[in-house]
Protein backbone atom coordinates (compact mmCIF):
# COMPACT_ATOMS: atom_id res chain seq x y z
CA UNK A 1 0.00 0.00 0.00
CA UNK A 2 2.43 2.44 1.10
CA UNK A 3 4.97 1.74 -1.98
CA UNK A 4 1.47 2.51 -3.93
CA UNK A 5 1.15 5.67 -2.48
CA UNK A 6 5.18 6.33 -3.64
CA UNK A 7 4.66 5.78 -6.66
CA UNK A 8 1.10 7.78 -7.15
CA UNK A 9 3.05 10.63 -5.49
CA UNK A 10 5.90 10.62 -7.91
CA UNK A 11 3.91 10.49 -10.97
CA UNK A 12 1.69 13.33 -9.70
CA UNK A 13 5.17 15.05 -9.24
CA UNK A 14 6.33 14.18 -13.26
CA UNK A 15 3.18 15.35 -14.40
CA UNK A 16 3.34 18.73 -12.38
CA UNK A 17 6.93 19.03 -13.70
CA UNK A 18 5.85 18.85 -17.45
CA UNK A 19 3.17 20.84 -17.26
CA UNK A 20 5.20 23.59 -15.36
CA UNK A 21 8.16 22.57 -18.03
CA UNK A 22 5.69 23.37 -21.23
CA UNK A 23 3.92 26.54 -19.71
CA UNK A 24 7.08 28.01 -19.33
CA UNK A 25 8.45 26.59 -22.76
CA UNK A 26 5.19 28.15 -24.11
CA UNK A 27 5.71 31.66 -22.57
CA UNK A 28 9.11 31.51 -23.91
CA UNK A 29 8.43 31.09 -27.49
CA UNK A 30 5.83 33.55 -27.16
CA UNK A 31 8.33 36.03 -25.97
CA UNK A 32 10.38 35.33 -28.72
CA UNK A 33 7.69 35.41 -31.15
CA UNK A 34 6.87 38.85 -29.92
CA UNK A 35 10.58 40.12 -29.92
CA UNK A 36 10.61 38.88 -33.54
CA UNK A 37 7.31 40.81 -34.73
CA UNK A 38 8.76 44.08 -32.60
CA UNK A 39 11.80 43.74 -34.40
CA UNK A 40 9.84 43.35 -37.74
CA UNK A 41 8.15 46.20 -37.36
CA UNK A 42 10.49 48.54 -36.31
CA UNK A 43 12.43 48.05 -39.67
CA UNK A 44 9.48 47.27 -41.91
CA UNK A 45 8.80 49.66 -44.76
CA UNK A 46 6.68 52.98 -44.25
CA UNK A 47 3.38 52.38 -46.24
CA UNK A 48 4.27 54.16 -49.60
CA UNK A 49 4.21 53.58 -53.16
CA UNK A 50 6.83 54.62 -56.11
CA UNK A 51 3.85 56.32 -57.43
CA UNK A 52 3.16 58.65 -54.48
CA UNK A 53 3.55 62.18 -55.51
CA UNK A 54 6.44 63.03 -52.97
CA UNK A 55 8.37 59.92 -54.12
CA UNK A 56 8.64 60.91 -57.97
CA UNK A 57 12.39 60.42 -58.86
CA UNK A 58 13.81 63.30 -61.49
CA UNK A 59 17.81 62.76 -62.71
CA UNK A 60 19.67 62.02 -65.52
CA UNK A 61 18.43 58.40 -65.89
CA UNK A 62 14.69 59.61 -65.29
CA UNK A 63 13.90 63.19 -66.85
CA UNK A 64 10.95 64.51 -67.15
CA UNK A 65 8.92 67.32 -69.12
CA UNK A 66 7.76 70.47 -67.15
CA UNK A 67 5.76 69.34 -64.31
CA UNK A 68 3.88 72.36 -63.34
CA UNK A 69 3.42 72.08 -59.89
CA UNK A 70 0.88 74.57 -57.59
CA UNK A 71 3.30 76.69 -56.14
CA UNK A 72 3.24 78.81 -53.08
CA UNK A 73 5.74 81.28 -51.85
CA UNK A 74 7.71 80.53 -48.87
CA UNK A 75 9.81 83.96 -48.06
CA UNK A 76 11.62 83.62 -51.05
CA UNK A 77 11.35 81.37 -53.22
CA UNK A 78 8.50 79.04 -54.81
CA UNK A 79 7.85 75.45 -53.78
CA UNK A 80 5.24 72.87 -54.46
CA UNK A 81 2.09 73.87 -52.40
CA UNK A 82 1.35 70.89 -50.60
CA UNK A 83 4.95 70.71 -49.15
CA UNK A 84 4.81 74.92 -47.77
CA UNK A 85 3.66 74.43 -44.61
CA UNK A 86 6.31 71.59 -43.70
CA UNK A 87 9.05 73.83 -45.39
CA UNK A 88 8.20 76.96 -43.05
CA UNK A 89 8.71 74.57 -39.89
CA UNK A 90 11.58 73.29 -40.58
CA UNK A 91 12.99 76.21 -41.98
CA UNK A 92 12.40 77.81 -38.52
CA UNK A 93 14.10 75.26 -36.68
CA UNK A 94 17.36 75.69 -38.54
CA UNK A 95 16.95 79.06 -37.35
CA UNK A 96 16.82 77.93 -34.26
CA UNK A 97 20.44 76.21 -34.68
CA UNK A 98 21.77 78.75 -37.27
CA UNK A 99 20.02 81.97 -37.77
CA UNK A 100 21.55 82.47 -40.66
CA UNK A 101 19.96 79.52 -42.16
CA UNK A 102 17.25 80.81 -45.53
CA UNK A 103 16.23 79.75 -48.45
CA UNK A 104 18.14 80.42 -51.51
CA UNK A 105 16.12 78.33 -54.23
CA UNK A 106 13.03 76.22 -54.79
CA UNK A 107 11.24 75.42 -57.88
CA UNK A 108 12.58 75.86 -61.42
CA UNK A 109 10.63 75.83 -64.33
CA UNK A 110 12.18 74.25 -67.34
CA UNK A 111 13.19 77.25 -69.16
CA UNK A 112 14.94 78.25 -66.02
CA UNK A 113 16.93 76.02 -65.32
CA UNK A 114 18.01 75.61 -69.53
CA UNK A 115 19.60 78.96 -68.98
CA UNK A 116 20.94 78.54 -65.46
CA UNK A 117 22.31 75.10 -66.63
CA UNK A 118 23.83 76.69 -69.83
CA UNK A 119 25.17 79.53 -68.21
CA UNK A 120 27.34 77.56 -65.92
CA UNK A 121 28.40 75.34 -68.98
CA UNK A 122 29.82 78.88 -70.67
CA UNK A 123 31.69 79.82 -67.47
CA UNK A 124 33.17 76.19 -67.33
CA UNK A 125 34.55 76.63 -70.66
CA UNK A 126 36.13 80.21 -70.05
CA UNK A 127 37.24 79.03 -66.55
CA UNK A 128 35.62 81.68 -64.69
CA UNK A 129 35.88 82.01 -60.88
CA UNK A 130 33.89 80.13 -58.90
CA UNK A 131 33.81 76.96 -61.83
CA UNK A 132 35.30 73.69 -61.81
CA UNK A 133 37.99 74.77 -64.12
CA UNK A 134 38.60 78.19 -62.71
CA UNK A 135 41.70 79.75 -63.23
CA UNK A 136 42.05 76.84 -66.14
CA UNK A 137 42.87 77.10 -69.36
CA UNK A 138 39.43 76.56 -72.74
CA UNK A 139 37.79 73.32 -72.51
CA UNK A 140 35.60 71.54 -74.89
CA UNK A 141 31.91 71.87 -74.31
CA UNK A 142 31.60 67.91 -72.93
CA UNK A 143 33.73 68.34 -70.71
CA UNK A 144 32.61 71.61 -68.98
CA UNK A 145 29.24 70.18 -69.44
CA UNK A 146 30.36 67.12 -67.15
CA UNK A 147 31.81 69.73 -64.52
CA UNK A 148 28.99 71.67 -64.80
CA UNK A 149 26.72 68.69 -63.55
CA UNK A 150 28.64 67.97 -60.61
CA UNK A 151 26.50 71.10 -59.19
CA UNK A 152 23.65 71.66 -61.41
CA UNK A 153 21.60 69.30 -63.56
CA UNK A 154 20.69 69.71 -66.98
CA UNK A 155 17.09 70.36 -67.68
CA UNK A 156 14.04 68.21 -67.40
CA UNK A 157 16.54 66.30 -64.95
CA UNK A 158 16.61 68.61 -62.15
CA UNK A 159 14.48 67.44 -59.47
CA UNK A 160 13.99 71.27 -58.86
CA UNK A 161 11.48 71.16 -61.35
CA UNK A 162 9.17 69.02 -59.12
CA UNK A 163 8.82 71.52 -56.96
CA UNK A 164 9.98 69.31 -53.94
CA UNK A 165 13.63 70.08 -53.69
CA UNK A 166 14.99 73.38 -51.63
CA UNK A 167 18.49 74.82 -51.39
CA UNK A 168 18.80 76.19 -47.99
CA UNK A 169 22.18 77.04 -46.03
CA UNK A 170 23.89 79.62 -43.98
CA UNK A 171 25.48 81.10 -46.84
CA UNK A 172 25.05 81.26 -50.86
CA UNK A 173 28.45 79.28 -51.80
CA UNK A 174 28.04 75.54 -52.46
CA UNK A 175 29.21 73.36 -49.35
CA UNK A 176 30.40 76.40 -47.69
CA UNK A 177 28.51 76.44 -44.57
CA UNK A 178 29.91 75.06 -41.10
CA UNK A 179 30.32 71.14 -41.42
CA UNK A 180 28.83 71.10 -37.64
CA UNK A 181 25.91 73.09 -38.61
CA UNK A 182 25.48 71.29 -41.38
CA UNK A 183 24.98 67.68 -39.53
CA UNK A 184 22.66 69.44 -36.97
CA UNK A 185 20.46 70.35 -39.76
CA UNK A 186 20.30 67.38 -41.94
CA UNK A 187 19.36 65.42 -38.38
CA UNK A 188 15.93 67.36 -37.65
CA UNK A 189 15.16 67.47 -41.33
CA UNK A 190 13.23 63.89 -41.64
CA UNK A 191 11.09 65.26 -38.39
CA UNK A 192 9.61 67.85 -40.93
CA UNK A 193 9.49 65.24 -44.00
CA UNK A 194 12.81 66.41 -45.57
CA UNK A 195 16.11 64.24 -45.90
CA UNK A 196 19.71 65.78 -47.20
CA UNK A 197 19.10 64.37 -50.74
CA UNK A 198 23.36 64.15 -52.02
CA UNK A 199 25.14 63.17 -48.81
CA UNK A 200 28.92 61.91 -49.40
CA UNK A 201 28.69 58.70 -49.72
CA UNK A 202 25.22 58.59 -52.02
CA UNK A 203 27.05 58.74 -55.26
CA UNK A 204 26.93 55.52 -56.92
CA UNK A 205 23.36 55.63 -56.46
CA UNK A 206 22.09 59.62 -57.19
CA UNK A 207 25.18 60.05 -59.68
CA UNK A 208 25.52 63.32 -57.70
CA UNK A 209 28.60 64.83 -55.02
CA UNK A 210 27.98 65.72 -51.59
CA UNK A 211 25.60 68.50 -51.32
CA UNK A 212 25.45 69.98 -48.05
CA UNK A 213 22.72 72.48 -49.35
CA UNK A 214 20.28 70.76 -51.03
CA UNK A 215 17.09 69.26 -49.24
CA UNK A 216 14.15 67.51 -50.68
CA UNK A 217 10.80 66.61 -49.04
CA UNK A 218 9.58 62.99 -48.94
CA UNK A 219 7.20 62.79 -45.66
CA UNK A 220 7.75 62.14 -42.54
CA UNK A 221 7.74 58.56 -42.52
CA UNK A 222 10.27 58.57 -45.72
CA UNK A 223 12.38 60.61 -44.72
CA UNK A 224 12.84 59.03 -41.42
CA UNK A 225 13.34 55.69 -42.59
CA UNK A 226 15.83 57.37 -45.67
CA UNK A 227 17.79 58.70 -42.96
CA UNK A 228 17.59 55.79 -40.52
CA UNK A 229 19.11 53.47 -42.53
CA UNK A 230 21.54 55.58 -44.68
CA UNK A 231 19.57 55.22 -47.82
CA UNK A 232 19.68 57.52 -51.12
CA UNK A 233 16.18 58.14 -52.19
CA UNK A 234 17.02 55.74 -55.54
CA UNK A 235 17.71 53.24 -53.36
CA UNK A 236 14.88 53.98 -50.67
CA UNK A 237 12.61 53.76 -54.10
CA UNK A 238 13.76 50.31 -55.07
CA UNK A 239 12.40 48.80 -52.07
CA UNK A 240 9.18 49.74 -52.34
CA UNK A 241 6.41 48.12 -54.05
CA UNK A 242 4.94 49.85 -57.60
C-alpha cells in the first residue's frame, strides 16, 4: 500500500513538472515570437508607393517634361504647395540652430533652369571664378558640361522642377557652410518630411557629389526611414512596391 502511495506521489510530481516545463516553454516562445514581430516592425517599410507624388524620382536616368506644380511662396522662393507648410517649420528650426539659415532656391521651371544650366556650362569653358575649371585654361563643351553637372543638372533632370527640392544654407556658396551646422540640420530634417538628398557617400546611387545644401521633401515617414538606414532616395525607391 504504502509503496502505492510512492509511486502515485511521484507520478503526480512528473506530471506537475511537465506541465510547469511546457507553460514556461510556451511563454518563452511567445516572448520570442513577440521580440521577432517588434523587431519586424520597427524596420518594416513605411506604407508608400513609387507612385506617391512626394516619391517621384527626377535625374539624368529619369527626366521629365515640365511638371507644373501649384506653387506657393515661402519667403523667397516658390515650392510645391502641398509641401509649404512643412518647409516653413523646418525652416524655422534651422533658425533655431543657425540663424543664418534661408532659403536660396526652390522650384525651377524648365526654361529656367536651360539657362541657369547653360550659363554655368559657358563659365566652365572660359574658366571663370567660382567653376570647376577656374583659373584653367578653354575646354571643350563635354567636358565643362560634365563639370557643370557635378552642381547643377541639366534640364528636365533637375528634381527642382518638381517643386519638392529646396536649397537652404547659412550662406550662398556651395558646401560652404559650417560642417557642424550642417549635420545638426540634416538630423531634424526627416522630423519635418525632408532628408539631405546628395550626402557623401550617395554617389553611386544619385550620380551626384555631396551636397550639403540641397534638401528635398519625402514625408515624414520617408524621410525618417531614408535617414535611418543611410539610404539615397534611388535606393529607398527600389524597395518599395509599384
Amino acid at each position: 500500500m504504502r509503496k502505492f502511495s510512492w509511486l502515485v506521489g511521484c507520478l503526480i510530481l512528473i506530471v506537475l513538472g511537465v506541465l510547469v516545463f511546457n507553460k514556461f516553454n510556451n511563454s518563452q516562445q511567445s516572448s520570442k515570437k513577440s521580440n521577432q514581430a517588434s523587431s519586424t516592425k520597427s524596420t518594416a517599410l513605411p506604407d508608400a508607393k513609387t507612385t506617391d507624388w512626394n516619391l517621384v524620382i527626377v535625374n539624368r536616368q529619369n527626366p521629365r517634361a515640365e511638371m507644373n506644380p501649384d506653387l506657393a511662396t515661402v519667403e523667397n522662393v516658390q515650392v510645391d504647395r502641398r509641401i509649404a507648410p512643412a518647409l516653413t517649420k523646418f525652416l524655422a528650426a534651422a533658425r533655431v540652430i543657425d540663424p543664418a539659415e534661408h532659403l536660396i532656391s526652390g522650384y525651377r521651371s524648365v526654361a529656367y533652369q536651360t539657362n541657369l544650366y547653360n550659363n554655368y556650362v559657358a563659365k566652365e569653358m572660359a574658366g571663370a571664378a567660382g567653376t570647376v575649371n577656374a583659373g584653367g585654361g578653354p575646354i571643350s563643351k563635354s567636358q565643362a558640361e560634365k563639370n557643370a553637372q557635378t552642381y547643377s543638372q541639366p534640364p528636365t533632370m533637375s528634381e527642382h522642377e518638381t517643386g519638392l527640392a529646396v536649397d537652404m544654407s547659412t550662406v550662398d556658396e556651395l558646401d560652404a557652410s559650417p560642417a557642424a551646422i550642417v549635420k545638426k540640420v540634416a538630423a531634424i530634417a526627416p522630423e519635418y518630411g525632408f532628408i539631405l538628398r546628395f550626402p557623401a557617400d550617395g554617389k553611386a546611387s544619385t550620380g551626384v557629389g555631396y551636397e550639403d545644401w540641397h534638401y528635398r521633401y519625402v514625408g515624414v515617414d520617408n524621410a525618417k526611414y531614408i535617414t535611418k538606414h543611410h539610404l539615397t532616395l534611388e535606393e529607398y525607391v527600389k524597395l518599395l512596391k509599384n
